[in-house]
N, C-alpha and C. Protein backbone atom coordinates (compact mmCIF):
# COMPACT_ATOMS: atom_id res chain seq x y z
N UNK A 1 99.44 111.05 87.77
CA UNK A 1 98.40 110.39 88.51
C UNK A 1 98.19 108.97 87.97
N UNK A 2 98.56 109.10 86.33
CA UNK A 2 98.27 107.73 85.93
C UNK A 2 99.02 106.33 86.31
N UNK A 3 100.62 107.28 86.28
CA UNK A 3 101.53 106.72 87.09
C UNK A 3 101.45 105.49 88.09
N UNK A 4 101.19 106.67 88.97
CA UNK A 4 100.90 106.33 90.52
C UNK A 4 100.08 105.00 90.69
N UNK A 5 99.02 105.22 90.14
CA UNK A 5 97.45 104.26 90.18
C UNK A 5 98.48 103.24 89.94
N UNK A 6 99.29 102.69 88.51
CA UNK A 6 99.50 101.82 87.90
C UNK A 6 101.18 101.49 88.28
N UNK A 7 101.33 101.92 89.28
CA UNK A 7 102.56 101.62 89.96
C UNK A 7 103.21 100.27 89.92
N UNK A 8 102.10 99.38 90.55
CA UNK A 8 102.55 98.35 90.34
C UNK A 8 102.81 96.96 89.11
N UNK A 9 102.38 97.73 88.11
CA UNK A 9 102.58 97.06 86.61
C UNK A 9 103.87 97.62 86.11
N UNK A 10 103.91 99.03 86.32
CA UNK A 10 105.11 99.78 85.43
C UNK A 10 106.28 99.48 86.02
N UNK A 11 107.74 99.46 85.39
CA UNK A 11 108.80 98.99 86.21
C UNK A 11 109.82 100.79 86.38
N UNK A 12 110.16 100.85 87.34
CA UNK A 12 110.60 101.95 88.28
C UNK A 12 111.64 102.98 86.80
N UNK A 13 112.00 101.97 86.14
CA UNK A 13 112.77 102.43 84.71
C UNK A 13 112.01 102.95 83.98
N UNK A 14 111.08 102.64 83.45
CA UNK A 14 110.06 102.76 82.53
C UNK A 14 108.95 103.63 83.13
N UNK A 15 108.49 103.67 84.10
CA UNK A 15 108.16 105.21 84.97
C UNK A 15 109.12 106.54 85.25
N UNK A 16 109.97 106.42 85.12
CA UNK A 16 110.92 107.68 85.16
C UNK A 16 111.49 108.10 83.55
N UNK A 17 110.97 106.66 83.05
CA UNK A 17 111.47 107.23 81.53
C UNK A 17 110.26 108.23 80.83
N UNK A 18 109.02 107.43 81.12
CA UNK A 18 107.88 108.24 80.93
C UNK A 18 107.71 109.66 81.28
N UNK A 19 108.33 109.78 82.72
CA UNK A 19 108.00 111.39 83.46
C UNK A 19 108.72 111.97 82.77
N UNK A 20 110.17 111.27 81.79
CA UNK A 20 111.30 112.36 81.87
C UNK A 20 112.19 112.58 82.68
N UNK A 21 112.40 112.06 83.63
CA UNK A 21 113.07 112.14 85.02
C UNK A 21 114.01 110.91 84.94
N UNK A 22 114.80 111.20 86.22
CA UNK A 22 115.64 110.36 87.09
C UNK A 22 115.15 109.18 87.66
N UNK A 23 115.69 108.43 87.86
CA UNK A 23 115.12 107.12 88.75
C UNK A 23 115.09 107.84 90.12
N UNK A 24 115.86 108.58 90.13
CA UNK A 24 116.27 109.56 92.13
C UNK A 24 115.02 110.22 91.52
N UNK A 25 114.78 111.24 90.87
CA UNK A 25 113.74 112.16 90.31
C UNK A 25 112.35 111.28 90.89
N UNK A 26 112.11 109.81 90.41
CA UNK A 26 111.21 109.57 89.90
C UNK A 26 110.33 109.29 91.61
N UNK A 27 111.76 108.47 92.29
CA UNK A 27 111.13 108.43 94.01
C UNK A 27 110.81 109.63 94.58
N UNK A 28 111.59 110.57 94.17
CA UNK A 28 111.43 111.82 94.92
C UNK A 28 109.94 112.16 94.47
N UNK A 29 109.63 112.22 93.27
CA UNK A 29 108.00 112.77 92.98
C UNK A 29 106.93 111.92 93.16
N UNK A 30 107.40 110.34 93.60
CA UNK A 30 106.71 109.33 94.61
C UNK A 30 106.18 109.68 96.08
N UNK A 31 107.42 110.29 96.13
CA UNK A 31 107.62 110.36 97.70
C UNK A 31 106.32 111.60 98.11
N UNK A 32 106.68 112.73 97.20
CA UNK A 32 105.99 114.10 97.17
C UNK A 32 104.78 113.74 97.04
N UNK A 33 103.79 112.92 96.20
CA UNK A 33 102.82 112.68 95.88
C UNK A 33 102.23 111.95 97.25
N UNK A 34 102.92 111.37 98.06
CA UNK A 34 101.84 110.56 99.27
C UNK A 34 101.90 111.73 100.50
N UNK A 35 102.82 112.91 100.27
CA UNK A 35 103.36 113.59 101.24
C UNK A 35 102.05 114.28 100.82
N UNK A 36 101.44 115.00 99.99
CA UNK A 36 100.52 115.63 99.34
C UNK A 36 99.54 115.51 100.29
N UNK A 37 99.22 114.08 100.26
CA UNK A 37 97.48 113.60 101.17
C UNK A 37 97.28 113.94 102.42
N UNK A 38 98.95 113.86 103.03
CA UNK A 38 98.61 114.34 104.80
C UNK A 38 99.00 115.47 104.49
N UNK A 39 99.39 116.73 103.40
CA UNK A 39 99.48 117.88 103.66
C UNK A 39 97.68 118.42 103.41
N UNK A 40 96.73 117.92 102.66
CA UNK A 40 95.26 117.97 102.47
C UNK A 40 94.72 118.07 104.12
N UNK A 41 95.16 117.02 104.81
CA UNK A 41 94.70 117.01 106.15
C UNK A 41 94.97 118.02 106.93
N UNK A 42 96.20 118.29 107.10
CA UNK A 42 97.37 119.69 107.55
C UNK A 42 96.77 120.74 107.36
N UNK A 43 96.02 121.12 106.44
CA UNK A 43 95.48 121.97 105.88
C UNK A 43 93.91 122.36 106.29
N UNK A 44 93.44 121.29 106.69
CA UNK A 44 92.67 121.40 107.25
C UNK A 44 92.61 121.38 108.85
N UNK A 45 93.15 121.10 108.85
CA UNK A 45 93.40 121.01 110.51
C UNK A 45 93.84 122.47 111.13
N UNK A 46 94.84 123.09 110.33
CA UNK A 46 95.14 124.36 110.57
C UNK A 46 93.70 125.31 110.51
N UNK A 47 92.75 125.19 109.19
CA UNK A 47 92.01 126.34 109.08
C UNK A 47 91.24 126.10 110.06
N UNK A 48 90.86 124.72 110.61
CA UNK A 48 89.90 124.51 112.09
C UNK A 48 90.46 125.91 113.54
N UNK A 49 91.71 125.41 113.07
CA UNK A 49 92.47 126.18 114.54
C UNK A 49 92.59 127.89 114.21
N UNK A 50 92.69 128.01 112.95
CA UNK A 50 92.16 129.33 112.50
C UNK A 50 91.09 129.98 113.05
N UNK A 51 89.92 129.02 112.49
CA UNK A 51 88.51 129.63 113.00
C UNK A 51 88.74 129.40 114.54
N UNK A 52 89.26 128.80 115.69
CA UNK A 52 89.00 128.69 116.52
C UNK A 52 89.87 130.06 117.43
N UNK A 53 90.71 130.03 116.66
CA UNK A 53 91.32 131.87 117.16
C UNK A 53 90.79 132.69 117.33
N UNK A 54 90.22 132.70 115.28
CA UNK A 54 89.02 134.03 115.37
C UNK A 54 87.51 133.80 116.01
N UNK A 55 87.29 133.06 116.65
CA UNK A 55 86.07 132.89 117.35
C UNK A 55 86.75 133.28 118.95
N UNK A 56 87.75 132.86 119.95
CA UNK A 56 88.24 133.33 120.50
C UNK A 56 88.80 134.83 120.79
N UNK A 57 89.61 135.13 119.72
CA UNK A 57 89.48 136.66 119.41
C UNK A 57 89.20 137.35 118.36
N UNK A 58 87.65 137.97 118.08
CA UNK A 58 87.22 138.46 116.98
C UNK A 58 87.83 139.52 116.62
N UNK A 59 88.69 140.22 117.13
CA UNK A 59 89.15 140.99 116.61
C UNK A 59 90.96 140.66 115.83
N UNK A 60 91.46 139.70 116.25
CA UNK A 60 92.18 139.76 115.69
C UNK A 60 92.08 139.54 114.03
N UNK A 61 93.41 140.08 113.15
CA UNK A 61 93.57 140.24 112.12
C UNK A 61 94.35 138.77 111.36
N UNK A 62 94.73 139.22 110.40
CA UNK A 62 95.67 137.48 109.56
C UNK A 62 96.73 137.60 110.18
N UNK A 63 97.23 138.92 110.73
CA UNK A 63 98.80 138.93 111.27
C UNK A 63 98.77 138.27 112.83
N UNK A 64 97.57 138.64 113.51
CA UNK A 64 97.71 138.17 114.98
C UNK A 64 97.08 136.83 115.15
N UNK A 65 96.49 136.34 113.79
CA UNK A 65 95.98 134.77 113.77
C UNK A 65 97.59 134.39 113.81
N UNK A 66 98.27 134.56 112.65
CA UNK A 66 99.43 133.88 112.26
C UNK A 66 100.54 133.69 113.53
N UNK A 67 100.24 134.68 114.31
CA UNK A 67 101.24 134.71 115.54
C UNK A 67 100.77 133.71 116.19
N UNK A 68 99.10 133.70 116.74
CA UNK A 68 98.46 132.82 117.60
C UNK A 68 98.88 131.39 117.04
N UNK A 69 98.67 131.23 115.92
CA UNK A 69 99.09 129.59 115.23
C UNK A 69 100.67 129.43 116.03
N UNK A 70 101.58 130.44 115.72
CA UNK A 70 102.85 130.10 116.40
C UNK A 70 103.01 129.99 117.72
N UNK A 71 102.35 130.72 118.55
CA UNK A 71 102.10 130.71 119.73
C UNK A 71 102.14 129.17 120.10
N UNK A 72 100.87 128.57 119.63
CA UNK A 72 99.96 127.17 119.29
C UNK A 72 100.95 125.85 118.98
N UNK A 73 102.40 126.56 118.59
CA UNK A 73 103.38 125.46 117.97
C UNK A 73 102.95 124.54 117.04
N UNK A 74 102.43 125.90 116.20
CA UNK A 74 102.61 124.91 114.75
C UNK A 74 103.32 125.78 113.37
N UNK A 75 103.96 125.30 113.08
CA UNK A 75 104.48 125.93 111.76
C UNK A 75 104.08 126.47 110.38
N UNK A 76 103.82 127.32 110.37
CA UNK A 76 103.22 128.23 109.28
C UNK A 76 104.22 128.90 108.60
């Protein structure tokens, strides 16, 4: 995290030397880390459509939510 913040002082060598990693390593856990924030959103967005199943059908269970999400075309 400290990383990240200070990205732009540290040089791309000297951040991957720190993690331990690869310079490939070091983008890749760059990359993962901004991918993170819209998976926070994703995440929420799904449990909205969750509750909106089970308010639709109270009886269904986690197995016939999980279908309905696919139904819904989204990937779970």
């Amino acid at each position: 995290m400290i990383i990240s913040e200070k990205s732009d002082c540290i040089s791309v060598n000297r951040a991957a030397e720190l993690l331990d990693a690869s310079r490939s390593g070091y983008y890749k856990w760059r990359d993962k880390s901004h991918d993170f924030e819209g998976e926070k959103n994703s995440d929420v967005f799904i449990k909205e459509e969750m509750q909106k199943i089970v308010l639709e059908f109270p009886g269904y269970g986690y197995r016939r939510v999980k279908v309905e999400l696919r139904n819904r075309n989204h990937i779970i």
